[in-house]
Protein backbone atom coordinates (compact mmCIF):
# COMPACT_ATOMS: atom_id res chain seq x y z
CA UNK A 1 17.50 -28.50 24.54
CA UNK A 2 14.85 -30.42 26.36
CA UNK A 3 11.55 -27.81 26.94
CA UNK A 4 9.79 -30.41 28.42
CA UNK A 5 11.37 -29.67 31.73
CA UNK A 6 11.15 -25.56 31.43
CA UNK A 7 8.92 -23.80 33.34
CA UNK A 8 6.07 -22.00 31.83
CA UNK A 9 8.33 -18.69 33.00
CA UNK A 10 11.46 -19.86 31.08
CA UNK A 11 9.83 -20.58 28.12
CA UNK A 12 8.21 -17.54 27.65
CA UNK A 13 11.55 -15.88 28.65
CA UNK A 14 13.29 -18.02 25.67
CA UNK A 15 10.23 -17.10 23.29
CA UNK A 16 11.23 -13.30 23.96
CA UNK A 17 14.76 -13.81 23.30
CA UNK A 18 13.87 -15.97 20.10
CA UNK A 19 11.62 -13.25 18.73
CA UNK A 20 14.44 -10.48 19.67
CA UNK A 21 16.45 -12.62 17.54
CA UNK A 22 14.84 -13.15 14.76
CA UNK A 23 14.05 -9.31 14.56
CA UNK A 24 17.82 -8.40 15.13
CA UNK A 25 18.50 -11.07 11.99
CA UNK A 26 16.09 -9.88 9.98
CA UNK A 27 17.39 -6.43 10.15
CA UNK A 28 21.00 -7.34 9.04
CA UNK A 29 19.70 -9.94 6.30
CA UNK A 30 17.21 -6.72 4.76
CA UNK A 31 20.83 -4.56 5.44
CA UNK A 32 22.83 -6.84 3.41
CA UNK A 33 20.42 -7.69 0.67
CA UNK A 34 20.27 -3.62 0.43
CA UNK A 35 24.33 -3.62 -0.06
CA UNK A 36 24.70 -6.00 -2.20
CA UNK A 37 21.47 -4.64 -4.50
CA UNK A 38 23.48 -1.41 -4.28
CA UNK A 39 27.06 -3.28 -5.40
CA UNK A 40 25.08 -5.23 -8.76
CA UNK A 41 23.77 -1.63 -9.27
CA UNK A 42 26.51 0.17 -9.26
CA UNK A 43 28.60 -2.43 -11.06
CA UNK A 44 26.57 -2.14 -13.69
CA UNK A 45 25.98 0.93 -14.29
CA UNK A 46 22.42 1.38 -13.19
CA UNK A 47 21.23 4.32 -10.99
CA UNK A 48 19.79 3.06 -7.89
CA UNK A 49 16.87 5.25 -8.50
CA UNK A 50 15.99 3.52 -11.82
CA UNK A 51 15.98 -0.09 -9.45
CA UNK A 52 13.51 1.33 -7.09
CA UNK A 53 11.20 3.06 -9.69
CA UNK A 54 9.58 -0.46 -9.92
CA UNK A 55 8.93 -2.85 -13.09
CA UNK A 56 8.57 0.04 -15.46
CA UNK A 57 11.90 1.27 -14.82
CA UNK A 58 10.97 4.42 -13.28
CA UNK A 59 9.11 5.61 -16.46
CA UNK A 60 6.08 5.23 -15.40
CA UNK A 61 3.74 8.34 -16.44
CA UNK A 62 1.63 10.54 -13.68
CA UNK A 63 -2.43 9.61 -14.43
CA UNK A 64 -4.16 13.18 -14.24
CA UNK A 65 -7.35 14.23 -12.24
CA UNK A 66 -10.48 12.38 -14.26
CA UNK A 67 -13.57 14.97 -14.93
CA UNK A 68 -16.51 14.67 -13.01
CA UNK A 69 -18.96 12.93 -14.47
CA UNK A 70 -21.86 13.50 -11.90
CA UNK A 71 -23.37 16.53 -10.18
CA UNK A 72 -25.05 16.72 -6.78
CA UNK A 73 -28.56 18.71 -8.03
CA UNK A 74 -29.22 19.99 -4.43
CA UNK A 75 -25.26 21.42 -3.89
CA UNK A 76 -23.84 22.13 -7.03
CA UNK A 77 -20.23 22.09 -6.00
CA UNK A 78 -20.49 18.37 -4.78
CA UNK A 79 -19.07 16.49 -7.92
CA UNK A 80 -17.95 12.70 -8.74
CA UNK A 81 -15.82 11.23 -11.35
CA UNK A 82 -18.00 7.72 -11.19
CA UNK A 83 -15.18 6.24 -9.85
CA UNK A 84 -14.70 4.04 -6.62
CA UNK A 85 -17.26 4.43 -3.75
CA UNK A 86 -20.37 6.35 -4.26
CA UNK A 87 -20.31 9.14 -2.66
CA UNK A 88 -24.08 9.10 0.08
CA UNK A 89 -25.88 11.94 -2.01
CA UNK A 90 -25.39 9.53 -5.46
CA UNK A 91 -26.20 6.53 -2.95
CA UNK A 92 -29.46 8.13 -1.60
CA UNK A 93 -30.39 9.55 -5.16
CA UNK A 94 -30.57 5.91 -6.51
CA UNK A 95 -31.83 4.37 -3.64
CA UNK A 96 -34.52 6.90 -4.00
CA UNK A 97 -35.57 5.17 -6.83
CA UNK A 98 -33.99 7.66 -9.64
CA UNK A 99 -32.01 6.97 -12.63
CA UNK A 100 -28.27 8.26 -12.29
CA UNK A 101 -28.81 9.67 -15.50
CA UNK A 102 -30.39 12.28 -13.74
CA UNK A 103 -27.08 13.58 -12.10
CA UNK A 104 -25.16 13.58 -15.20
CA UNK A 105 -22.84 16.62 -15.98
């Protein structure tokens, strides 16, 4: 196929039906990979569940709720844990110029 001599139109009409391709392909290679993940499954003996658990297996234990480890002085029901982003009333305590120590629990 020579695209030198395409228009600009045709090309762009074969670079739609190339990406409706590919998408169409994709779709039955991710359907058959599914199948035959399924048939090794089954054939030996594994629940499919256990497969899609992850690399644990599926026994993987729930993490529970971490204590709060910081108090909000001015609204006592605003707690943190110390983990991930700081919420703004830690942020504007410390920029303040106070010690965090000061909002322990």
């Amino acid at each position: 196929m020579d695209l030198s001599n395409m228009s600009s139109a045709d090309l762009r009409d074969l670079q739609e039906q190339v990406k409706r391709e590919l998408k169409q392909r994709e779709s039955q290679d991710l359907a058959k990979a599914r199948e035959q993940i399924l048939a090794i499954a089954q054939s030996v003996g594994v629940p499919l569940k256990d497969l899609v658990g992850g690399a644990g297996g599926g026994t993987r234990a729930k993490t529970g709720s971490v204590a709060p480890r910081y108090r909000n002085p001015a609204d006592p029901t605003q707690l943190w844990t110390g983990r991930g982003r700081q919420p703004k009333w830690v942020k504007e305590w410390v920029d303040a110029g106070k010690d965090i120590a000061g909002l322990k629990v």
